[in-house]
Protein backbone atom coordinates (compact mmCIF):
# COMPACT_ATOMS: atom_id res chain seq x y z
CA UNK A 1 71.05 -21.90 -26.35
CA UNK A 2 73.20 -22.77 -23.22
CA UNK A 3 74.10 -26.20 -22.13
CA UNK A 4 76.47 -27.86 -19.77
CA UNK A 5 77.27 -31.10 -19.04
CA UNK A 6 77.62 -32.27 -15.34
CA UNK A 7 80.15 -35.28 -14.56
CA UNK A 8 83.23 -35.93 -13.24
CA UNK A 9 85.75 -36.82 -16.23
CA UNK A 10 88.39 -38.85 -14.42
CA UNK A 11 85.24 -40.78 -12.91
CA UNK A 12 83.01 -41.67 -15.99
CA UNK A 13 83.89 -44.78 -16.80
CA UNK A 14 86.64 -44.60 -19.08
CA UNK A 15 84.34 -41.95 -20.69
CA UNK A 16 81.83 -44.75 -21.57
CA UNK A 17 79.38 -42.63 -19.74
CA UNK A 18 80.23 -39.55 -22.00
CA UNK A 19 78.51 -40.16 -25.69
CA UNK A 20 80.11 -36.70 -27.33
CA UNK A 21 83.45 -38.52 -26.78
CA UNK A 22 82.61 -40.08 -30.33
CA UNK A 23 83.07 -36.39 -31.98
CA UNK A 24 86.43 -35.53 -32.67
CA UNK A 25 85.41 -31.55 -31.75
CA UNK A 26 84.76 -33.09 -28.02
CA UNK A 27 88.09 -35.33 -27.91
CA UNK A 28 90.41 -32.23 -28.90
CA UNK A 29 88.14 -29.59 -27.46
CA UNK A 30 91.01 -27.11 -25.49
CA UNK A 31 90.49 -25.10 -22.15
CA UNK A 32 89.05 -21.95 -22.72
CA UNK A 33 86.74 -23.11 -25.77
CA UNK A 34 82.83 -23.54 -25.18
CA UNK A 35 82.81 -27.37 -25.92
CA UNK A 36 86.14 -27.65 -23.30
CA UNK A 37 84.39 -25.67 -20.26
CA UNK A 38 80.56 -26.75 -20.66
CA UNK A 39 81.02 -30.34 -22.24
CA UNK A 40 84.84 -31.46 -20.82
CA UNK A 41 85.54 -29.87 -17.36
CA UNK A 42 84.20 -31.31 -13.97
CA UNK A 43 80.79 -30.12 -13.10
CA UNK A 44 79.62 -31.61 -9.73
CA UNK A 45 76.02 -32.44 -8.13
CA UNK A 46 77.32 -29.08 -5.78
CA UNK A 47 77.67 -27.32 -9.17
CA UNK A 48 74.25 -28.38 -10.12
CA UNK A 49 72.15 -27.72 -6.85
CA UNK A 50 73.86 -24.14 -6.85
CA UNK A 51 72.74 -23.59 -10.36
CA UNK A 52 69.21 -24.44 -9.67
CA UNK A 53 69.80 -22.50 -6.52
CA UNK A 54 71.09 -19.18 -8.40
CA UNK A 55 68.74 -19.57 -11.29
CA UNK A 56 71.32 -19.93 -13.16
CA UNK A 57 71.05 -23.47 -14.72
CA UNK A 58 71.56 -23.64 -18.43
CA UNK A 59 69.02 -24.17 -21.00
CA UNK A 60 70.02 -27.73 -21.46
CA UNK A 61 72.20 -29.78 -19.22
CA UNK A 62 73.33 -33.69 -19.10
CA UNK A 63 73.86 -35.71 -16.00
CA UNK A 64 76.24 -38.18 -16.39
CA UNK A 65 76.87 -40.83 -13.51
CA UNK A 66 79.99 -41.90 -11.96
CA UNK A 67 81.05 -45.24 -12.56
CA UNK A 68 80.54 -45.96 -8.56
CA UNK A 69 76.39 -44.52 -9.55
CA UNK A 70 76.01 -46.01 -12.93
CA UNK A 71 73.41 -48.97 -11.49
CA UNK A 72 76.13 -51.75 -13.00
CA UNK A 73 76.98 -54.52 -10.47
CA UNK A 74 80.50 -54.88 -12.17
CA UNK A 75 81.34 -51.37 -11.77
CA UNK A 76 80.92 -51.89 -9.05
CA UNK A 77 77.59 -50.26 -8.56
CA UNK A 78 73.77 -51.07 -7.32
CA UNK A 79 70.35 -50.08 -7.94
CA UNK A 80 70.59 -48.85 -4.25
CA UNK A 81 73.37 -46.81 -4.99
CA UNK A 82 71.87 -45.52 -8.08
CA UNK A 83 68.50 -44.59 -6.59
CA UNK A 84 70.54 -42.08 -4.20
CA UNK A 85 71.99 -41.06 -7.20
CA UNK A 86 68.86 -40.09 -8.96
CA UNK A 87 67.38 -39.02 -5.56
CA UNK A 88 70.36 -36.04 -5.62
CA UNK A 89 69.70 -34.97 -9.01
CA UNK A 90 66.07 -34.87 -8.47
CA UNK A 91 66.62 -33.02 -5.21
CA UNK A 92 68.57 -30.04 -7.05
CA UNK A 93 66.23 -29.80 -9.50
CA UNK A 94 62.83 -29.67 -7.47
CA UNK A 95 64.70 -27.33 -4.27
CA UNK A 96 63.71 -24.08 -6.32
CA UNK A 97 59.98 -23.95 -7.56
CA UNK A 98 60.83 -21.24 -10.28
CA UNK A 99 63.44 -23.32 -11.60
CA UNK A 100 61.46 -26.83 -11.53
CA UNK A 101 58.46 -25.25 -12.70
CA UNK A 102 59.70 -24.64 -16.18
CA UNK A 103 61.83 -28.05 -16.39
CA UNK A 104 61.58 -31.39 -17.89
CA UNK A 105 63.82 -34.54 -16.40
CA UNK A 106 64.44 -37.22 -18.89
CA UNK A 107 66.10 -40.34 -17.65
CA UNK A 108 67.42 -43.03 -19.88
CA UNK A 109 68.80 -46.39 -19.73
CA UNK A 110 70.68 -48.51 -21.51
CA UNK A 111 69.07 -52.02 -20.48
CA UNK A 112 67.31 -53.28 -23.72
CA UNK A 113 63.70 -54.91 -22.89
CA UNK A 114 61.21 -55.47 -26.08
CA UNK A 115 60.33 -58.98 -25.12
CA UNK A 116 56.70 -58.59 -25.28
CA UNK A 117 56.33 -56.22 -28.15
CA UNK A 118 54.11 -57.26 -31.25
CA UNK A 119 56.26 -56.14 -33.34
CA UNK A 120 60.01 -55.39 -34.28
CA UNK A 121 61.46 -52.46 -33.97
CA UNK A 122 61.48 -49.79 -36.66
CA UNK A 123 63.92 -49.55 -39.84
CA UNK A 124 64.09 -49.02 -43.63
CA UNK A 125 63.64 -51.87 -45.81
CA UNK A 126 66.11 -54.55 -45.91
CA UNK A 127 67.94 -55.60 -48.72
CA UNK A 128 67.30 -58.92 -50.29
CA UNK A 129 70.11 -60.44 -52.19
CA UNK A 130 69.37 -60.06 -55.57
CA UNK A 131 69.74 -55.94 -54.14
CA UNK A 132 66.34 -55.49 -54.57
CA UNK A 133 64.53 -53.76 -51.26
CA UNK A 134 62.14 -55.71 -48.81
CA UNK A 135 59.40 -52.78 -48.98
CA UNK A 136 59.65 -49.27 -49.81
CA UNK A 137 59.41 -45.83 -47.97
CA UNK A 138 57.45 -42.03 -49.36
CA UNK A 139 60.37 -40.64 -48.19
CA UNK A 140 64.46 -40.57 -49.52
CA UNK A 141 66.31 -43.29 -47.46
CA UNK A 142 69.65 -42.45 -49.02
CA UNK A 143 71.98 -42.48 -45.82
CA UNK A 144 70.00 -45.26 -44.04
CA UNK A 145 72.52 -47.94 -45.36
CA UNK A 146 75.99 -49.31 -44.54
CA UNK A 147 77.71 -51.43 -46.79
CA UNK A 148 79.32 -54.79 -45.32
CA UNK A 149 81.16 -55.97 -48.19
CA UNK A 150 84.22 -57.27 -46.56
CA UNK A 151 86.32 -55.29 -49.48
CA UNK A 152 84.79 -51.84 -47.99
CA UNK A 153 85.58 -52.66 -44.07
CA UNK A 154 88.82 -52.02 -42.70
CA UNK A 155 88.94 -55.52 -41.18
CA UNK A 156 88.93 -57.38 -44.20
CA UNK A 157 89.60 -60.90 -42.44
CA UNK A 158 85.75 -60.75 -41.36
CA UNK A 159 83.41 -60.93 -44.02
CA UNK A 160 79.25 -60.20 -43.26
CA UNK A 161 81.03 -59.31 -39.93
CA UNK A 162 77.16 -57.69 -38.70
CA UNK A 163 75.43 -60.68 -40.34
CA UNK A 164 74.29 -63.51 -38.37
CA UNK A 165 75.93 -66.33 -40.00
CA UNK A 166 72.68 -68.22 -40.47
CA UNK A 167 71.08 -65.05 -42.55
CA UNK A 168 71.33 -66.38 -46.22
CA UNK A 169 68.78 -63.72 -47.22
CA UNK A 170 70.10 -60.41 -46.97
CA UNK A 171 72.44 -58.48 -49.18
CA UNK A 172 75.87 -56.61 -48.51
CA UNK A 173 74.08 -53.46 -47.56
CA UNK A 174 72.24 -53.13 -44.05
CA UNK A 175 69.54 -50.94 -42.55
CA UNK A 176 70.36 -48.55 -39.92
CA UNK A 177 67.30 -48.85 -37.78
CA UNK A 178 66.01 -48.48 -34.12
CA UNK A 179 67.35 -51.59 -31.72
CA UNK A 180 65.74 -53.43 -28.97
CA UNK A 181 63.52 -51.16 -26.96
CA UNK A 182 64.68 -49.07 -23.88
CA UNK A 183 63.29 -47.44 -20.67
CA UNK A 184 62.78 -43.52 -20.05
CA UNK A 185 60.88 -41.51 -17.27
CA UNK A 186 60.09 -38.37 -17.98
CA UNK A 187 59.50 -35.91 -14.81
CA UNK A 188 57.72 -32.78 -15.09
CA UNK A 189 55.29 -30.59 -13.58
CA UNK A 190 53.55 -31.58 -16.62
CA UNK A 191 53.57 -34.99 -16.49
CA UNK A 192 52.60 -36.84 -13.15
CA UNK A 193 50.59 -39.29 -12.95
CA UNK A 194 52.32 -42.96 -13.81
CA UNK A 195 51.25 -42.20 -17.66
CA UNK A 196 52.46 -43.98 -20.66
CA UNK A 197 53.59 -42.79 -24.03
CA UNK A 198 53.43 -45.52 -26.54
CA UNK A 199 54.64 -43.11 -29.61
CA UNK A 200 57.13 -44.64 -31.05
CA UNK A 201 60.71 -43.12 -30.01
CA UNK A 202 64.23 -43.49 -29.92
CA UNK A 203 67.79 -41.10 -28.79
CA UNK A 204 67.25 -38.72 -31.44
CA UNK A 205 63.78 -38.00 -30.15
CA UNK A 206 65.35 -36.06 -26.99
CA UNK A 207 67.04 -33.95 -29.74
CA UNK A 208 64.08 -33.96 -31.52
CA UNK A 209 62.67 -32.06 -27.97
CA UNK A 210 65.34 -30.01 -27.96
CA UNK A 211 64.87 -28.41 -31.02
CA UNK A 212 61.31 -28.06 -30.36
CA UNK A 213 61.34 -26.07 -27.39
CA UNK A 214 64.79 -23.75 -27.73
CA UNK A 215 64.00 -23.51 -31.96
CA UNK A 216 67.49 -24.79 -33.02
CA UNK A 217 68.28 -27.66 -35.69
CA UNK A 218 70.37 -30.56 -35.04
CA UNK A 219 71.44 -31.73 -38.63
CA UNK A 220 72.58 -35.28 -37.48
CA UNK A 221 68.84 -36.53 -36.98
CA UNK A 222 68.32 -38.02 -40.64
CA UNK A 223 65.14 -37.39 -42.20
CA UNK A 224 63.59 -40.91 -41.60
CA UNK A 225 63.98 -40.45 -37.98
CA UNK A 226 62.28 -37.17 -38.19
CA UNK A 227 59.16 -38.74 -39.68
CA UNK A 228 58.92 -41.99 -37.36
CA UNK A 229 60.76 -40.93 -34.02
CA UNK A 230 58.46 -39.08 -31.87
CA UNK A 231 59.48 -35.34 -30.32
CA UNK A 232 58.22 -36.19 -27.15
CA UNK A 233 55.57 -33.34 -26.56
CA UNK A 234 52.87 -35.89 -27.23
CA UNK A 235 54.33 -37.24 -23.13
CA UNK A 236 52.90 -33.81 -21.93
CA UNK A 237 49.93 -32.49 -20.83
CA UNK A 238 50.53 -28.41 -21.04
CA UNK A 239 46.85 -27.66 -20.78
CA UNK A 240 46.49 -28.94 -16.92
CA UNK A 241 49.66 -28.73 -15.80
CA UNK A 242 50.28 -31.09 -12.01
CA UNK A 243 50.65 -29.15 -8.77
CA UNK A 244 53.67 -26.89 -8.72
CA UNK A 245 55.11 -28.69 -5.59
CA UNK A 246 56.67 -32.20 -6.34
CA UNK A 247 55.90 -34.93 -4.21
CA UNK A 248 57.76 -36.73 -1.69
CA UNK A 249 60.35 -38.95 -2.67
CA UNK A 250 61.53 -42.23 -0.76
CA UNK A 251 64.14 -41.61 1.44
CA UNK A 252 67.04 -43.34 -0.05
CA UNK A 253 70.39 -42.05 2.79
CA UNK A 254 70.49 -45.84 3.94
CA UNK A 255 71.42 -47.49 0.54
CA UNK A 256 75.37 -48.10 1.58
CA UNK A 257 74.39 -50.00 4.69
CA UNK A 258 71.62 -51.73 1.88
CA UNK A 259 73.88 -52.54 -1.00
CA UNK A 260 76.39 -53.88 2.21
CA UNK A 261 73.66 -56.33 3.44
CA UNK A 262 72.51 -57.13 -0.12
CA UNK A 263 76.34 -58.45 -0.59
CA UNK A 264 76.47 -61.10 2.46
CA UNK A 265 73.46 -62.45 1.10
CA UNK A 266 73.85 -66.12 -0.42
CA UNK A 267 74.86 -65.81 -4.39
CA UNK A 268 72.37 -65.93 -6.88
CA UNK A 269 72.47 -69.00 -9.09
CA UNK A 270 70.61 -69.79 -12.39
CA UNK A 271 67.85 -72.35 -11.67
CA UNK A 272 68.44 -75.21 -13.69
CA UNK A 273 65.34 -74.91 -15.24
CA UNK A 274 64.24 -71.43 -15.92
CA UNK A 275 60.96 -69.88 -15.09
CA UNK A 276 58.31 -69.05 -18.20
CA UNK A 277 58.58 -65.54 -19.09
CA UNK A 278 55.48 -63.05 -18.97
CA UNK A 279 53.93 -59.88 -19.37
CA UNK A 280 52.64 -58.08 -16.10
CA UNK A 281 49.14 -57.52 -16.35
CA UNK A 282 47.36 -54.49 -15.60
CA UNK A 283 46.81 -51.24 -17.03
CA UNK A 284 48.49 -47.64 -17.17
CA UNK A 285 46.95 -44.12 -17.96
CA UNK A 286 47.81 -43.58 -21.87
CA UNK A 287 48.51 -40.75 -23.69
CA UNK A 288 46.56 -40.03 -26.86
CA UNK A 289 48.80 -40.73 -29.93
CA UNK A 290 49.06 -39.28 -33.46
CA UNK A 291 48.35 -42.54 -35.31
CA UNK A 292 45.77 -43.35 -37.37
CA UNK A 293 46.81 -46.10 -39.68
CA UNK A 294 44.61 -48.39 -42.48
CA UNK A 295 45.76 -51.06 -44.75
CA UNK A 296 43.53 -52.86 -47.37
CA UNK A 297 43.48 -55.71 -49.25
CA UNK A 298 43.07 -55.97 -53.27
CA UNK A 299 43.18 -58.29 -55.59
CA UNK A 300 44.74 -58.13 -59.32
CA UNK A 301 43.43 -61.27 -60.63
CA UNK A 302 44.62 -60.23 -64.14
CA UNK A 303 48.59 -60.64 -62.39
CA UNK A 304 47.77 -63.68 -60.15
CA UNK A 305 48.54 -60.95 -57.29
CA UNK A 306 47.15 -59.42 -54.33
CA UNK A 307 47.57 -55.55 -52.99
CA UNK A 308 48.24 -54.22 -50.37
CA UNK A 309 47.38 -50.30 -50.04
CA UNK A 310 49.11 -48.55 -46.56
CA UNK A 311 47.47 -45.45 -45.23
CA UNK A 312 48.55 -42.83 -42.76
CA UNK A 313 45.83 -40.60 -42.15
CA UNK A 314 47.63 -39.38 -38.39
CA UNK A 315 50.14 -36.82 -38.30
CA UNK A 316 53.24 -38.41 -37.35
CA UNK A 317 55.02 -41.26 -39.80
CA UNK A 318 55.24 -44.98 -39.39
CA UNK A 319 56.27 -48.28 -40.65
CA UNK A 320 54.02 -51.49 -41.53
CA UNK A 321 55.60 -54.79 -40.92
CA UNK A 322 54.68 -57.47 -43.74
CA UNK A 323 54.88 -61.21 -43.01
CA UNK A 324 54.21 -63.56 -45.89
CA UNK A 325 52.93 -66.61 -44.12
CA UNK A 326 53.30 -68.73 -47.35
CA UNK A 327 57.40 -67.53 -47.35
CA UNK A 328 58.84 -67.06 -43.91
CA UNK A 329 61.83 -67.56 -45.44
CA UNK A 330 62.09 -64.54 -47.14
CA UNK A 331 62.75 -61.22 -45.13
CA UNK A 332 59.84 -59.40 -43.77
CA UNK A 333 59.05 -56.29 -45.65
CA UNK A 334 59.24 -52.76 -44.28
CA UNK A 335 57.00 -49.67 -45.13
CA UNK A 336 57.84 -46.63 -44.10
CA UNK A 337 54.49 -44.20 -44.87
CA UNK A 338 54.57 -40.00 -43.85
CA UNK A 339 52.26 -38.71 -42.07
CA UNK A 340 49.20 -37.99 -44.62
CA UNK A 341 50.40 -40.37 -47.44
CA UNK A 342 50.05 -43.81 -48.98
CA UNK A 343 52.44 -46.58 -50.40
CA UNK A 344 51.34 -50.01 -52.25
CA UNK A 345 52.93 -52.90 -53.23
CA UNK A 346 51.93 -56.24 -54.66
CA UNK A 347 52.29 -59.96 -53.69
CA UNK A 348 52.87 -62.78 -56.21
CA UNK A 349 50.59 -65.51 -55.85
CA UNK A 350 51.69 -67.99 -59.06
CA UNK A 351 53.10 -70.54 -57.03
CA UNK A 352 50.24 -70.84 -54.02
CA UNK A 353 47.66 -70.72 -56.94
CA UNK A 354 46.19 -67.76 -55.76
CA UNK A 355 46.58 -68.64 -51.59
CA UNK A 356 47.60 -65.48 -49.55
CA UNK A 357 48.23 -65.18 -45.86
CA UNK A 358 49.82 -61.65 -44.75
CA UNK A 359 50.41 -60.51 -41.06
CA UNK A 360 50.45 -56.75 -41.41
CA UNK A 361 51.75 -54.69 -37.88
CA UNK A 362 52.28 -51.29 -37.27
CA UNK A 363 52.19 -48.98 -33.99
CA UNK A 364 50.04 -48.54 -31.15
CA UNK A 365 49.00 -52.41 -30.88
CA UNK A 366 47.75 -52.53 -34.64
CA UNK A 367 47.42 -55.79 -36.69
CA UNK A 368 45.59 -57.07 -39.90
CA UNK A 369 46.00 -60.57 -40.81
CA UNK A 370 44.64 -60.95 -44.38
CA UNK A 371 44.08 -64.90 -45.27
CA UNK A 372 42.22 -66.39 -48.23
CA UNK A 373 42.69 -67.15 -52.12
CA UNK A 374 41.68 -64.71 -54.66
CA UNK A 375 39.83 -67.51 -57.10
CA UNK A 376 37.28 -68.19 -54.28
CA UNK A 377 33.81 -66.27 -53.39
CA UNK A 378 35.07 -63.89 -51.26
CA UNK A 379 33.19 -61.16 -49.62
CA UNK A 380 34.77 -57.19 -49.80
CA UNK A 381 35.61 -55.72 -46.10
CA UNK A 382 36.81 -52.46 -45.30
CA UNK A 383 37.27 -51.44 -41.62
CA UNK A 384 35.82 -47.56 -41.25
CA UNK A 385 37.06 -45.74 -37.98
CA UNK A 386 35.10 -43.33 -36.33
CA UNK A 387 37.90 -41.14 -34.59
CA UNK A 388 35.51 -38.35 -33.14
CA UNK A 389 33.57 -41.34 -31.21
CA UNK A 390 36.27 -43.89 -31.09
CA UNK A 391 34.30 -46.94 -32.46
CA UNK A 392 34.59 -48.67 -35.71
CA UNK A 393 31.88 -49.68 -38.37
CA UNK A 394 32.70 -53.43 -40.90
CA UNK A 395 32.12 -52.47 -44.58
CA UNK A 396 31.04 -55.90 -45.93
CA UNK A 397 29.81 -56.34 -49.47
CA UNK A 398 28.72 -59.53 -51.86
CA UNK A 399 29.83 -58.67 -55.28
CA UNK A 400 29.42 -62.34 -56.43
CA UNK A 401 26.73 -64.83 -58.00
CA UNK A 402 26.65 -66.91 -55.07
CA UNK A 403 25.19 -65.72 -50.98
CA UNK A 404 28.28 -65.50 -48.70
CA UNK A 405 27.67 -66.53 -45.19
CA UNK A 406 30.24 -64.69 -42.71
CA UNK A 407 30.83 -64.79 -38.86
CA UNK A 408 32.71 -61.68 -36.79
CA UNK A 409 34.28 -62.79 -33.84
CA UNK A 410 35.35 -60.87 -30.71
CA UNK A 411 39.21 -62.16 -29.89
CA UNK A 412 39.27 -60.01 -26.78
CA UNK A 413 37.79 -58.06 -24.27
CA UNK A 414 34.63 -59.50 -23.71
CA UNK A 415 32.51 -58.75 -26.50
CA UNK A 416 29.57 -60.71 -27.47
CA UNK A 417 29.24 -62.78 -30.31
CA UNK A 418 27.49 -61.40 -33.22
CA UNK A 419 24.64 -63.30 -34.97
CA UNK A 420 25.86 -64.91 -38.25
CA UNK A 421 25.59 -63.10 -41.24
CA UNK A 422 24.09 -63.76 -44.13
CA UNK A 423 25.17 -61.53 -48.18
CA UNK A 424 22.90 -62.11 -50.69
CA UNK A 425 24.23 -60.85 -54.02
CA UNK A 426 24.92 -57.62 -54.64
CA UNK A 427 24.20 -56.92 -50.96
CA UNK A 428 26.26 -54.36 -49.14
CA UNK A 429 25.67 -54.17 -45.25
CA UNK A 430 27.08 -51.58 -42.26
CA UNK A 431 27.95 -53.15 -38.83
CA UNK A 432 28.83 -50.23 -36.27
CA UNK A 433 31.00 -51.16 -33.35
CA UNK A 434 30.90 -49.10 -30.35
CA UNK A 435 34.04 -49.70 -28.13
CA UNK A 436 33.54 -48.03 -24.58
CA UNK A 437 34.18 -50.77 -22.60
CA UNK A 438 37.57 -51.71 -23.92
CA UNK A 439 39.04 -47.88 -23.94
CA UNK A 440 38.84 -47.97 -28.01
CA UNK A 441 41.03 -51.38 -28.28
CA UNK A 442 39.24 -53.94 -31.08
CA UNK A 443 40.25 -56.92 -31.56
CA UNK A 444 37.97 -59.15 -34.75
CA UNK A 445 38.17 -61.97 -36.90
CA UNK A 446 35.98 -61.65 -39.88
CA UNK A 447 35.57 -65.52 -40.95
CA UNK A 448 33.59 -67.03 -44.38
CA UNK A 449 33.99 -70.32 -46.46
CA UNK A 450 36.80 -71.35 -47.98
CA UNK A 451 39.20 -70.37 -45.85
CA UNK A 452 38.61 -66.82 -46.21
CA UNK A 453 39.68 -65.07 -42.30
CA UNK A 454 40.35 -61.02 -41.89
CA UNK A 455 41.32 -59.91 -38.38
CA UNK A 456 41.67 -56.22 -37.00
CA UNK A 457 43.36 -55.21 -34.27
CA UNK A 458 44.90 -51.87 -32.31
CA UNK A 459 43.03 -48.56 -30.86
CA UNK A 460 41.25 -46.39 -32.21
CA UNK A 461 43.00 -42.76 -31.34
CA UNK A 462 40.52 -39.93 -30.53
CA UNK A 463 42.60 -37.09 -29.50
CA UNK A 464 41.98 -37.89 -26.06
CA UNK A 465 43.71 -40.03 -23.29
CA UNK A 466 43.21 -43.47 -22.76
CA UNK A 467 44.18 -46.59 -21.01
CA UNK A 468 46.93 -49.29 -22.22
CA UNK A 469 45.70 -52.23 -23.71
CA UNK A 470 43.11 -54.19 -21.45
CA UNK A 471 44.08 -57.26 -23.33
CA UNK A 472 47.62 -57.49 -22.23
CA UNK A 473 48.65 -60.82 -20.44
CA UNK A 474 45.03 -61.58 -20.83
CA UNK A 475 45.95 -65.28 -21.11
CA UNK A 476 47.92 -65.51 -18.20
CA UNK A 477 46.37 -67.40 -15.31
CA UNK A 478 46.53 -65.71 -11.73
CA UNK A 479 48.20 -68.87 -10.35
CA UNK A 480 51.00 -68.46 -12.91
CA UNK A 481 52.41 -65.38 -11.54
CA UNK A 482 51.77 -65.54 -7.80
């Protein structure tokens, strides 16, 4: 496979644009050697646009920016500046149709955003003091670890030095996991269109890519990563591909005398009192994704404990979030379930006298919220997804003495209420849900006596493209963001 990388190495930042400077094959890499002339020497924009000119570009090539182009106002830089940046690279890469026509632009950032996520971002299980794991995995996590004893770290002044000093909870050893989320276009003749890819990703997922399309093997990307981190094909549509002739882009010459006005303009100053965050509304074409997660509920009376069961019937991995809302002082616990497998795990209930209240989150917008106490009437509910149609059907059954009455309740997107229900029994009873009008997103509270709630919430994946969730910034009122 041939690669280059382009940059300028007296002009990347101290080489805090380069991230192969962290190998030690990279650092003493000599002139003459493959590493040296594709991944050390200076490779311009002119190199670049005479590649793509010649045909000539290599299989795989990085762009790095100068430190003048990196978008950082203390470079000093601007987004003006680094539009004309990206304008240039885009320009090389589109001027020769046979070259453009088999290549895929990824740009990445490093500007962390994850505000409005519902849920963390991905890792193993954490340790809890007594070196016991938060959750479990179906896969070996050996390697996912680093230990922060202070009598393993060179500095051994600092002790817990990567522990927040108000975590009392967690043991020497911490996860390596995915941080705070971060933004990536991906440009294509496959994939116009403003579309969204909501499979869970991270940097090894461009390697991931990589190895996909040129068949090599990049032994750094751990095994966990492998199962959770998406490859980035699902981003593509390869069955219609776009017109072979990229649009226009905005003409961005005029961004020195724009970045030079932008400067005379009076400084920005904090406002005393900030403004309310929010989530834009709208909605976004979606790609279809490969999850199709279920977790259930069951009881083990005989242990004073409740089950949970965690299901991955998609084909690519993920990992369940678990909230006990009776201990929020104990660390969340992590699941991580492969593709076409199962995990359970059990919840003590001795000292709520048989009280539970679990938040359960996973991928692509889902949520269960299981609340109740397993020495009431309770009814049984299973949630049966119909991933042909994309609708769901409420399994309720009445395996007591006593009639349950129950209530389902739309949260979102405008569906009607549904008459009250009524379980004799021994009475078992179907409810079908179609979900057109919301794109396949459900959102339902299943409600009885005693304190007994369920609620279900996420998409139901088809196969086929979608929209983002309709619901988003639902509750924001128009006057609140004009």
């Amino acid at each position: 496979m041939s690669w280059r990388i382009y940059q300028d190495p007296n002009d990347n930042w101290t080489g805090a644009m380069h991230g192969c400077l962290a190998f030690e094959s990279f650092r003493n890499a000599k002139p003459g050697s493959p590493i040296y002339e594709n991944g050390m020497r200076h490779w311009s924009l002119e190199d670049l646009a005479n590649d793509v000119k010649n045909n000539t570009l290599p299989q795989v090539s990085w762009i790095l920016p100068s430190q003048s182009n990196s978008e950082h106002p203390g470079a000093p830089s601007s987004p003006y500046r680094a539009s004309n940046f990206t304008h240039e690279v885009l320009s090389a890469i589109t001027s020769n149709p046979e070259v453009w026509s088999k290549t895929a632009f990824f740009l990445t950032f490093d500007e962390n955003d994850g505000l409005f996520d519902h849920l963390p971002a991905p890792a193993v299980p954490s340790y809890n003091l007594n070196n016991t794991l938060a959750g479990k995995s179906t896969l070996d996590i050996a390697g996912m670890y680093f230990d922060n004893d202070k009598d393993n770290l060179e500095d051994t002044v600092t002790d817990r030095v990567y522990i927040d000093k108000r975590d009392t909870i967690s043991g020497k050893l911490r996860p390596w996991g995915m941080g705070p989320r971060v933004p990536m276009y991906i440009l294509s003749p496959w994939s116009k269109g403003g579309w969204v890819d909501s499979a869970v990703a991270d940097h090894t997922s461009v390697g991931q890519f990589i190895e996909k399309r040129f068949g090599v093997i990049i032994p750094a990307i751990s095994p966990w990563h492998r199962a959770v981190s998406s490859d980035l094909t699902s981003a593509f549509d390869f069955i219609t591909p776009n017109d072979p002739k990229p649009p226009a882009m905005p003409d961005t010459s005029g961004f020195e005398q724009i970045d030079k006005a932008s400067k005379e303009l009076p400084k920005a100053t904090a406002p005393a009192q900030p403004s309310k965050l929010y989530q834009e509304k709208g909605t976004r074409l979606s790609r279809a994704l490969p999850y199709r997660l279920h977790c259930t509920l069951k009881y083990l009376k005989g242990d004073n404990q409740v089950q949970l069961i965690f299901e991955n019937k998609g084909n690519k991995g993920a990992v369940y979030h678990v909230y006990n809302m009776k201990q929020l002082d104990m660390i969340p616990r992590r699941y991580t379930v492969e593709a076409a497998k199962s995990l359970k795990d059990e919840w003590d209930l001795i000292e709520t006298d048989g009280t539970y209240d679990l938040e359960v989150y996973g991928p692509n917008g889902y949520f269960h919220k299981f609340t109740g106490n397993i020495w009431n009437v309770e009814p049984e509910i299973q949630l049966q997804y119909d991933h042909s149609n994309g609708s769901i059907t409420f399994l309720l059954g009445n395996n007591s003495s006593e009639p349950l009455n129950l209530e389902i309740k739309a949260n979102a997107y405008e569906y009607p209420k549904l008459d009250a229900i009524s379980l004799t029994p021994g009475k078992k009873l179907s409810i079908p849900i179609g979900l057109e009008k919301s794109s396949n997103w459900y959102d339902f509270t299943v409600k009885s006596e005693g304190g007994f709630l369920h609620r279900f919430a996420g998409r139901v994946e088809t196969g086929r493209p979608g929209i983002s969730d309709p619901a988003m910034a639902a509750e924001i009122q128009e006057s609140t963001v004009s």
